[in-house]
PDB file of N, CA and C in Angstrom:
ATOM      1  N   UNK A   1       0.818  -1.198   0.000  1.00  0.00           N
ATOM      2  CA  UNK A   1       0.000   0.000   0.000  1.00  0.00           C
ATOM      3  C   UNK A   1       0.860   1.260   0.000  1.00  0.00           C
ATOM      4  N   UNK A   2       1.882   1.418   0.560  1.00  0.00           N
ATOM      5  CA  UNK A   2       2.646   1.952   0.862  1.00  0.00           C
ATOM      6  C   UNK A   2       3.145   2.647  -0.265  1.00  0.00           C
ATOM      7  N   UNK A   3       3.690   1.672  -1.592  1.00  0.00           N
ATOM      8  CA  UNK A   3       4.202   2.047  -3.113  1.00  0.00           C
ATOM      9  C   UNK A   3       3.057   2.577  -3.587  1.00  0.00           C
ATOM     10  N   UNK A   4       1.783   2.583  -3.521  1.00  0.00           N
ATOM     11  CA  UNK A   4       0.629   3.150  -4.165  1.00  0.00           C
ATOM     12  C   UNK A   4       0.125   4.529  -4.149  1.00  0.00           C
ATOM     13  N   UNK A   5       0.523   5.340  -2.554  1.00  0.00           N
ATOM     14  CA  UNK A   5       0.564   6.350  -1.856  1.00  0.00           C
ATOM     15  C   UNK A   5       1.603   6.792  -2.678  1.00  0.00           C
ATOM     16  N   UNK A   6       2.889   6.228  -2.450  1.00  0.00           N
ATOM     17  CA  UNK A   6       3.990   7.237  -3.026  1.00  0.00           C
ATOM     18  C   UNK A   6       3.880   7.483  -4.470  1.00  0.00           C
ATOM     19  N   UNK A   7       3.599   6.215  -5.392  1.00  0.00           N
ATOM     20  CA  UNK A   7       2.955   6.693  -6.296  1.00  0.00           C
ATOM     21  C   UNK A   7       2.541   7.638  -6.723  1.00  0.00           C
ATOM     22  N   UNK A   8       1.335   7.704  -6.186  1.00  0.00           N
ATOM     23  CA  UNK A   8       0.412   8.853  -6.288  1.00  0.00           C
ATOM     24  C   UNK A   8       0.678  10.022  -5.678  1.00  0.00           C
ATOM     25  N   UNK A   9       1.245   9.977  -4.631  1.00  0.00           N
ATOM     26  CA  UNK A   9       1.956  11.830  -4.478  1.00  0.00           C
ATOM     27  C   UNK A   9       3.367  12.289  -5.433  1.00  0.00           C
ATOM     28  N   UNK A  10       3.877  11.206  -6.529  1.00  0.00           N
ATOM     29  CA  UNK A  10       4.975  11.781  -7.419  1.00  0.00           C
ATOM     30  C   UNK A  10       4.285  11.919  -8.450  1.00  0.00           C
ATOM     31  N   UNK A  11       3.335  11.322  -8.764  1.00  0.00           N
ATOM     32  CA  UNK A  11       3.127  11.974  -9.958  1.00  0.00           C
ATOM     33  C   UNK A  11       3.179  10.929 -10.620  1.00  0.00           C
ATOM     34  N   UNK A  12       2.980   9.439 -10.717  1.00  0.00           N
ATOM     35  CA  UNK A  12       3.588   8.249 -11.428  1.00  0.00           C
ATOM     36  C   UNK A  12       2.303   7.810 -12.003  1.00  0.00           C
ATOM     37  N   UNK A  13       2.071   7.556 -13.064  1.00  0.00           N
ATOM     38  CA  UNK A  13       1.139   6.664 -13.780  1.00  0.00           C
ATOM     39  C   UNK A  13       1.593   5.327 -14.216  1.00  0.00           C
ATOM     40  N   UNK A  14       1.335   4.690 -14.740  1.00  0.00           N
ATOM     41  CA  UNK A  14       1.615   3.107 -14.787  1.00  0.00           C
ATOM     42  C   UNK A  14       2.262   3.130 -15.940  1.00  0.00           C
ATOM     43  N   UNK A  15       1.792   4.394 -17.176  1.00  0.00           N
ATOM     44  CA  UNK A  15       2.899   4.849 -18.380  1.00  0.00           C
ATOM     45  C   UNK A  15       4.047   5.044 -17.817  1.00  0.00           C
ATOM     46  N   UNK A  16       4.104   5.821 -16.696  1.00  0.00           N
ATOM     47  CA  UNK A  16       5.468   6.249 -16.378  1.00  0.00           C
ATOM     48  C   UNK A  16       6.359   5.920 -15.477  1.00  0.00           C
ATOM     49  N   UNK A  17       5.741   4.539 -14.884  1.00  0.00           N
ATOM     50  CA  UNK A  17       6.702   3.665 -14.552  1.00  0.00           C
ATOM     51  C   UNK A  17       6.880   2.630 -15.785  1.00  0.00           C
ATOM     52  N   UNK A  18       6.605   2.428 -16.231  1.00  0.00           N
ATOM     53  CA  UNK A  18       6.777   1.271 -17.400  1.00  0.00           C
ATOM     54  C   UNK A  18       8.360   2.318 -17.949  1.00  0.00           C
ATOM     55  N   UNK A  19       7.987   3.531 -18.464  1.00  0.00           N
ATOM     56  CA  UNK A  19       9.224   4.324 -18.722  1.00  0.00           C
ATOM     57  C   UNK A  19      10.139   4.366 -18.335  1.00  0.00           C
ATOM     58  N   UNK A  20      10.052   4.369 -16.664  1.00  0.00           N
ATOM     59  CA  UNK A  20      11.108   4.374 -15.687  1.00  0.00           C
ATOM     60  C   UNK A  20      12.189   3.286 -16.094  1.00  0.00           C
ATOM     61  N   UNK A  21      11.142   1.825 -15.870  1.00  0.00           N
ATOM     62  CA  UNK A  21      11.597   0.854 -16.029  1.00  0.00           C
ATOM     63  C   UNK A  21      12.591   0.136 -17.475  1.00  0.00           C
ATOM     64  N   UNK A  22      11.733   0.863 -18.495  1.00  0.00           N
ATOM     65  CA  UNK A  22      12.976   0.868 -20.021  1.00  0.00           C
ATOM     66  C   UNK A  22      13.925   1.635 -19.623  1.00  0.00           C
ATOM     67  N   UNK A  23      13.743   2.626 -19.111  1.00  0.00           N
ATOM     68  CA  UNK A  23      15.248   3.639 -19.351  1.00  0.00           C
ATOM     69  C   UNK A  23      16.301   2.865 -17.989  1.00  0.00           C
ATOM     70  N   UNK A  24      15.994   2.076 -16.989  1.00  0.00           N
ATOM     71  CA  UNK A  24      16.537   1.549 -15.817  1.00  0.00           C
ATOM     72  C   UNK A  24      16.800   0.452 -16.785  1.00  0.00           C
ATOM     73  N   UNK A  25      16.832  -0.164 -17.373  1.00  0.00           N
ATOM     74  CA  UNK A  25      17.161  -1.814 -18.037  1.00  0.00           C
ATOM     75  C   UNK A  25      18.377  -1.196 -18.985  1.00  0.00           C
ATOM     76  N   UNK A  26      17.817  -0.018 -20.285  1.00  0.00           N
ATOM     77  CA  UNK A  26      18.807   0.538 -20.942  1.00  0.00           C
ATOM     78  C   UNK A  26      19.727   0.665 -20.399  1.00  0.00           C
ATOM     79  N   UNK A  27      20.097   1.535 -19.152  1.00  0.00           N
ATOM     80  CA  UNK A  27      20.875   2.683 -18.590  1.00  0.00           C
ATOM     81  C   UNK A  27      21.672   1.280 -18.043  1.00  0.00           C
ATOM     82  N   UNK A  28      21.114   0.200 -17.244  1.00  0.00           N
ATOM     83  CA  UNK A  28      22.236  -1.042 -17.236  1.00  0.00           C
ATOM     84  C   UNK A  28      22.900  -1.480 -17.748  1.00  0.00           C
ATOM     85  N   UNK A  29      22.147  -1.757 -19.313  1.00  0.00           N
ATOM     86  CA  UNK A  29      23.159  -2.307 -20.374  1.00  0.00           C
ATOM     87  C   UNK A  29      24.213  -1.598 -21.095  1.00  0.00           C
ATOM     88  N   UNK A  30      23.744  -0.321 -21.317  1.00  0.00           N
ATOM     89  CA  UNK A  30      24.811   0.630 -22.064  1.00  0.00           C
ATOM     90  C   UNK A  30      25.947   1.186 -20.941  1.00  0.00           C
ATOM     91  N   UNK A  31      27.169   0.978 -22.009  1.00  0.00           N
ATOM     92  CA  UNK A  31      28.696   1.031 -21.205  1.00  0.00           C
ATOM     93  C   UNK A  31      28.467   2.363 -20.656  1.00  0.00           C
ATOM     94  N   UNK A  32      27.914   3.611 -20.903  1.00  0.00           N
ATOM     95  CA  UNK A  32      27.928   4.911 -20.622  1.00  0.00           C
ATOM     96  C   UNK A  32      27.215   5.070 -19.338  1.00  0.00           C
ATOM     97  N   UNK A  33      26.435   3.887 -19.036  1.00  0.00           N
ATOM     98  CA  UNK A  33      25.074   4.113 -18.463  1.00  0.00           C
ATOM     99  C   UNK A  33      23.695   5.033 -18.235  1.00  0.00           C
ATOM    100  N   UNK A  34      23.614   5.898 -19.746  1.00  0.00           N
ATOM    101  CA  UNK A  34      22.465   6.231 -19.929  1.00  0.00           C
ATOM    102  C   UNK A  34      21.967   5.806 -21.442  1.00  0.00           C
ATOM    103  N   UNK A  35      20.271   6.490 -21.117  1.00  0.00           N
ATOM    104  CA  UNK A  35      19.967   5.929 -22.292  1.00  0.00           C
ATOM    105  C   UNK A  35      19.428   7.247 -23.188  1.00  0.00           C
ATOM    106  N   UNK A  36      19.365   6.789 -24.694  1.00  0.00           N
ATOM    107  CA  UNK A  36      18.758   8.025 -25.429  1.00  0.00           C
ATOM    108  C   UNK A  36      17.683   8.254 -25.472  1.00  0.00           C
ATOM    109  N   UNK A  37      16.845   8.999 -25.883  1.00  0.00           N
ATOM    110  CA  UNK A  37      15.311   8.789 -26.354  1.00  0.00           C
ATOM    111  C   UNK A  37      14.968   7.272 -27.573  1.00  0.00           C
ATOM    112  N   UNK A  38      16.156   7.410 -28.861  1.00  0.00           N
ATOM    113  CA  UNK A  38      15.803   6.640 -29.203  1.00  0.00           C
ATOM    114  C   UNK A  38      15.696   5.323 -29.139  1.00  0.00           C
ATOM    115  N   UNK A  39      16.442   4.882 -28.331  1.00  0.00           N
ATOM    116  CA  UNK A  39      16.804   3.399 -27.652  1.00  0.00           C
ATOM    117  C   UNK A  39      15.755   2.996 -27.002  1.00  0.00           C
ATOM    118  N   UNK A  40      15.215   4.008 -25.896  1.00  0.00           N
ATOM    119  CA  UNK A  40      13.563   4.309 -25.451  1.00  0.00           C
ATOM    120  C   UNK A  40      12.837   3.678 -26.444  1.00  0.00           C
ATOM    121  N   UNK A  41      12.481   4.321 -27.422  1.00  0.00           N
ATOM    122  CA  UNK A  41      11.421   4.554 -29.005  1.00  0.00           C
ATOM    123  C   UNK A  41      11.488   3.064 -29.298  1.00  0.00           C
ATOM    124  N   UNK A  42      12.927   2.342 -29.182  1.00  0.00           N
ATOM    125  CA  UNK A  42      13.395   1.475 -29.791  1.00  0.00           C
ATOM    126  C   UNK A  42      12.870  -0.118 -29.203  1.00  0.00           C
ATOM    127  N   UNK A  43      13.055   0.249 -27.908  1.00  0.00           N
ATOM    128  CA  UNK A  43      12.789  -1.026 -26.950  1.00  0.00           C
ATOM    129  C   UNK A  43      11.200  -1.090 -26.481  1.00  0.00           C
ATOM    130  N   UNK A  44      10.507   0.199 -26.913  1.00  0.00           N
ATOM    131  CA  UNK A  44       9.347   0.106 -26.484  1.00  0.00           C
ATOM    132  C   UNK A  44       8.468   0.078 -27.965  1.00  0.00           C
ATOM    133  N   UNK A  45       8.849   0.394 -28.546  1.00  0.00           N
ATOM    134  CA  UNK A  45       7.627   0.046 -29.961  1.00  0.00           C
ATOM    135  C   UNK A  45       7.017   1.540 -30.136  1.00  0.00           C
ATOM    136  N   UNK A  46       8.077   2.707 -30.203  1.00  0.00           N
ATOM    137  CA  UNK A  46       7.222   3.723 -29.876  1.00  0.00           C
ATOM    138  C   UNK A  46       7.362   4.456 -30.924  1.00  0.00           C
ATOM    139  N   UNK A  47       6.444   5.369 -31.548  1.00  0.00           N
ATOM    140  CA  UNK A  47       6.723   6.316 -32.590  1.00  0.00           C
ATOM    141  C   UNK A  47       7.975   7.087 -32.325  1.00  0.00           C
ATOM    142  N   UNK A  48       8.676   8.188 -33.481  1.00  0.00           N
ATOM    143  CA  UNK A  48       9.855   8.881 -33.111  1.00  0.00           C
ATOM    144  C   UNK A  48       8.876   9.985 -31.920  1.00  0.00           C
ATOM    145  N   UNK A  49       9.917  10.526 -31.804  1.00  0.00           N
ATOM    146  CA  UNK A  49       9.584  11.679 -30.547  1.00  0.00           C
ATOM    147  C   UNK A  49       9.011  11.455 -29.480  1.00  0.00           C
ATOM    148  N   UNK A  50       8.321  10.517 -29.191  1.00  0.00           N
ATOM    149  CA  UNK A  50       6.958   9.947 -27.925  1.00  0.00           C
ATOM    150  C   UNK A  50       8.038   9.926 -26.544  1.00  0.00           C
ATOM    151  N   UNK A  51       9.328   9.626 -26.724  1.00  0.00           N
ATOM    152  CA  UNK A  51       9.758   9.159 -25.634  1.00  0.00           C
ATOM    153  C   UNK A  51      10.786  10.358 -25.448  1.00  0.00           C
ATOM    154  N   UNK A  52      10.909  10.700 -26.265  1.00  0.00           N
ATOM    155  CA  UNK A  52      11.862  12.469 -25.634  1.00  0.00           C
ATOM    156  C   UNK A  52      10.880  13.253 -24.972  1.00  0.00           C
ATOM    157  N   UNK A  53       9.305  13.291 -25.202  1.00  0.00           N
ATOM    158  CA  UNK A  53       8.386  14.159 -24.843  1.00  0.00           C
ATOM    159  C   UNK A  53       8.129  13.731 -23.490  1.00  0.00           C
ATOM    160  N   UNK A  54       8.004  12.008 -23.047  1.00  0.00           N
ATOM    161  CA  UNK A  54       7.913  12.052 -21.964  1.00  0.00           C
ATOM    162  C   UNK A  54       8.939  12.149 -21.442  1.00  0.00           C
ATOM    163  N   UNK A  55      10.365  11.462 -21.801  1.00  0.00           N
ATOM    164  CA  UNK A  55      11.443  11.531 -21.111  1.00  0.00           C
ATOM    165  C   UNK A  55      11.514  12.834 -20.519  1.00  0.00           C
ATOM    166  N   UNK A  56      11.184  14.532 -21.020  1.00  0.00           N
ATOM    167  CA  UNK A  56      11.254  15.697 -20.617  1.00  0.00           C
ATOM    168  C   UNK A  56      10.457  15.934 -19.464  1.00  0.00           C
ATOM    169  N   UNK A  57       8.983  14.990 -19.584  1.00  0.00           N
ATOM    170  CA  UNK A  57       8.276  15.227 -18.532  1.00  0.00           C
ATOM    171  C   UNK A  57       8.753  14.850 -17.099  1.00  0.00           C
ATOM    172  N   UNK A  58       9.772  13.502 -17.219  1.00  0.00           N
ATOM    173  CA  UNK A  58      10.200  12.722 -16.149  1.00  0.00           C
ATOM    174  C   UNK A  58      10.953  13.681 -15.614  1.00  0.00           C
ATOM    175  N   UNK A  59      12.254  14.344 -16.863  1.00  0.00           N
ATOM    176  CA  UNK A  59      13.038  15.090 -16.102  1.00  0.00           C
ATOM    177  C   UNK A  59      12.201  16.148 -15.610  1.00  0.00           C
ATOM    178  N   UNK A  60      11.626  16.951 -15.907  1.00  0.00           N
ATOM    179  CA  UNK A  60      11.041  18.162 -15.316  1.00  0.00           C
ATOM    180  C   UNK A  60      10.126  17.605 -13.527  1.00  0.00           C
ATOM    181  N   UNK A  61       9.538  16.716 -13.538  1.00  0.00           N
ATOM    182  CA  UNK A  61       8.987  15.654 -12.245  1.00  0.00           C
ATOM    183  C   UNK A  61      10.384  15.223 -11.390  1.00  0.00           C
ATOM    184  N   UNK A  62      11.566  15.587 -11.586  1.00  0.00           N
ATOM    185  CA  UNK A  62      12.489  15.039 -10.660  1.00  0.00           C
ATOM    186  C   UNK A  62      12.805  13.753 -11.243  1.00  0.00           C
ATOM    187  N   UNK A  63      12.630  12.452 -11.932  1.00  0.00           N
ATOM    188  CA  UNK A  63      12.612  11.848 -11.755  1.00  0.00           C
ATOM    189  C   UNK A  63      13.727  10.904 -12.980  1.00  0.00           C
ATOM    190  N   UNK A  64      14.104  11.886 -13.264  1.00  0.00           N
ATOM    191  CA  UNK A  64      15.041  11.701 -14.352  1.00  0.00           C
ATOM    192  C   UNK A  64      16.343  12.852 -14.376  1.00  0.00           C
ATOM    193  N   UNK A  65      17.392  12.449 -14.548  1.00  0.00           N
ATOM    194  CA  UNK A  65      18.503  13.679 -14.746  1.00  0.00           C
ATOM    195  C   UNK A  65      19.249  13.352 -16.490  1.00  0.00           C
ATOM    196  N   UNK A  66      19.657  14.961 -16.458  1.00  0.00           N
ATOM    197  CA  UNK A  66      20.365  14.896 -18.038  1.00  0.00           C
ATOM    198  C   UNK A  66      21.667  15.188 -17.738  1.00  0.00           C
ATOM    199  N   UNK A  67      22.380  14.271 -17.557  1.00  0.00           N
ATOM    200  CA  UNK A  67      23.991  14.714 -17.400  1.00  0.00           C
ATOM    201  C   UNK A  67      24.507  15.760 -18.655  1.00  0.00           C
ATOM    202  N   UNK A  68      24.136  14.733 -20.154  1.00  0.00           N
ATOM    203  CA  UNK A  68      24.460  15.275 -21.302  1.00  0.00           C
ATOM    204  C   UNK A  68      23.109  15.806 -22.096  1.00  0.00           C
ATOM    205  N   UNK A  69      23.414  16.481 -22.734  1.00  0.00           N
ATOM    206  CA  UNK A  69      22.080  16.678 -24.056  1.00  0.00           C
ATOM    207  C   UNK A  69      21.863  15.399 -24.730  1.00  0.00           C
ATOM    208  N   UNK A  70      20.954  14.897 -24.777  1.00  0.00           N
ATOM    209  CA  UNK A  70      19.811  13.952 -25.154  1.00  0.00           C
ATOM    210  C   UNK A  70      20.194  12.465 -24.303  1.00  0.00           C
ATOM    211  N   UNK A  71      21.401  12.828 -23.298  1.00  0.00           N
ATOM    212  CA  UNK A  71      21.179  11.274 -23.002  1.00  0.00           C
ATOM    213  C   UNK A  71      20.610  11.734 -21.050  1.00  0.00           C
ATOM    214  N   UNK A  72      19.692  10.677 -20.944  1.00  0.00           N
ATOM    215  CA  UNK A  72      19.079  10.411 -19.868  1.00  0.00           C
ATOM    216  C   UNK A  72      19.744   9.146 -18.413  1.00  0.00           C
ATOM    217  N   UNK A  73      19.523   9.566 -17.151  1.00  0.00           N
ATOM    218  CA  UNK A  73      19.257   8.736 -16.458  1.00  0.00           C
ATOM    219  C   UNK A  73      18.667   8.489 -15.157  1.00  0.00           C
ATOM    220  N   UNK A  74      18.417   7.530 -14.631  1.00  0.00           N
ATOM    221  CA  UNK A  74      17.416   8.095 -13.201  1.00  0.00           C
ATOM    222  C   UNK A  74      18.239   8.994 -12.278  1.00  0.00           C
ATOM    223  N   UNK A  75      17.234   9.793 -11.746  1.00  0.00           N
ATOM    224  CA  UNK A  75      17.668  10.724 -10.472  1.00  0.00           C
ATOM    225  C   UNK A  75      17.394   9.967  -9.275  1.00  0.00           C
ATOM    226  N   UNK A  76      18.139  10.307  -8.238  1.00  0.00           N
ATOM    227  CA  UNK A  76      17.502   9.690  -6.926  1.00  0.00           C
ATOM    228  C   UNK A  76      16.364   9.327  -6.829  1.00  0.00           C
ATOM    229  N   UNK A  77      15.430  10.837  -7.098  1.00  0.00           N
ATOM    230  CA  UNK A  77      13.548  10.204  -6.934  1.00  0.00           C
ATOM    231  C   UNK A  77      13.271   9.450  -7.730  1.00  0.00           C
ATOM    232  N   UNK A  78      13.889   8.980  -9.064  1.00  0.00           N
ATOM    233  CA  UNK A  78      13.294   7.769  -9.994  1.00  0.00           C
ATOM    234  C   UNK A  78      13.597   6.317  -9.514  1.00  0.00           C
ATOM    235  N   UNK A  79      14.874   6.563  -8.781  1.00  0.00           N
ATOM    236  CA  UNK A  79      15.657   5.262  -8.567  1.00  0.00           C
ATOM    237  C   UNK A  79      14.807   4.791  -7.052  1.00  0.00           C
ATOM    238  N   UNK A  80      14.877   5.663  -6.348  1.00  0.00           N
ATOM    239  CA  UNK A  80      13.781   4.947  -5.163  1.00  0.00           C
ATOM    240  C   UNK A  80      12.370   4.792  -5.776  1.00  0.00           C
ATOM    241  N   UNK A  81      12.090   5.210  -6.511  1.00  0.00           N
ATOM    242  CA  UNK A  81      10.651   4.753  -6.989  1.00  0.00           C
ATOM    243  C   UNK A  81      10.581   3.292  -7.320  1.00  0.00           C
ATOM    244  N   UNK A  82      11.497   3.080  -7.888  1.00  0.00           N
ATOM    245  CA  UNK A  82      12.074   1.860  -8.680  1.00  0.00           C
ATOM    246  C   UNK A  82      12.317   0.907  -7.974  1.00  0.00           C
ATOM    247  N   UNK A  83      13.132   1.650  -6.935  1.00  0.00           N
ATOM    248  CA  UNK A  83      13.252   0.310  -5.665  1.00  0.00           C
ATOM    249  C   UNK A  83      11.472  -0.195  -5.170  1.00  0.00           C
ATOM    250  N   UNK A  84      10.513   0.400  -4.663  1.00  0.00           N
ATOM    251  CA  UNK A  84      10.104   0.568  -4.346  1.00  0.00           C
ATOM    252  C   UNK A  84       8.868  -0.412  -4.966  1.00  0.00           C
ATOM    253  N   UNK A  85       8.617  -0.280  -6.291  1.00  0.00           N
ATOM    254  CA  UNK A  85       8.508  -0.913  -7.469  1.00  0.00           C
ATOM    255  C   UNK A  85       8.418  -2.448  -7.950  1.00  0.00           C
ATOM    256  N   UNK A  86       9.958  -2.698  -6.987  1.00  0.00           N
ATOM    257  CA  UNK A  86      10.706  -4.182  -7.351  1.00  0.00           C
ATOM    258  C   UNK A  86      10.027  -4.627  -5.724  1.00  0.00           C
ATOM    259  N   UNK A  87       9.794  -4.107  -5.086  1.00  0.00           N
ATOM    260  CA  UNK A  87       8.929  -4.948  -3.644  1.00  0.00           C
ATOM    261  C   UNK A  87       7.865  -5.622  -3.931  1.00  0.00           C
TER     262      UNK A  87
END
């Protein structure tokens, strides 16, 4: 119950953990450890642009950081979400 509350006071929809969760699998596999939008687009079946638009939303929600221009990875608040998630 606990993950459902927090949920819902970040701002998380079930789109945007599913998001969380591609860009957390990407961001493992790639040597850099982040991921792009299109790798996003790529692993999820998504039209071009769909996943930079949300990816922006995540970052702007805390829940994502941009070290570099266009590459992504979780911020603290994404990564405890995540933990949180895997319970």
């Amino acid at each position: 119950m606990g993950y459902m509350v927090s949920c819902v006071n970040s701002g998380i929809t079930a789109l945007r953990l599913k998001y969380l969760k591609t860009i957390d699998d990407i961001c493992r596999k790639a040597p850099m450890g982040m991921a792009i939008p299109m790798d996003v687009e790529a692993e999820m079946g998504l039209k071009p642009k769909l996943a930079k638009v949300m990816m922006k939303r995540l970052l702007d929600l805390g829940l994502l950081e941009r070290p570099y221009r266009g590459c992504y990875r979780l911020a603290d608040k994404g990564r405890k979400i995540m933990k949180e998630a895997k319970k």
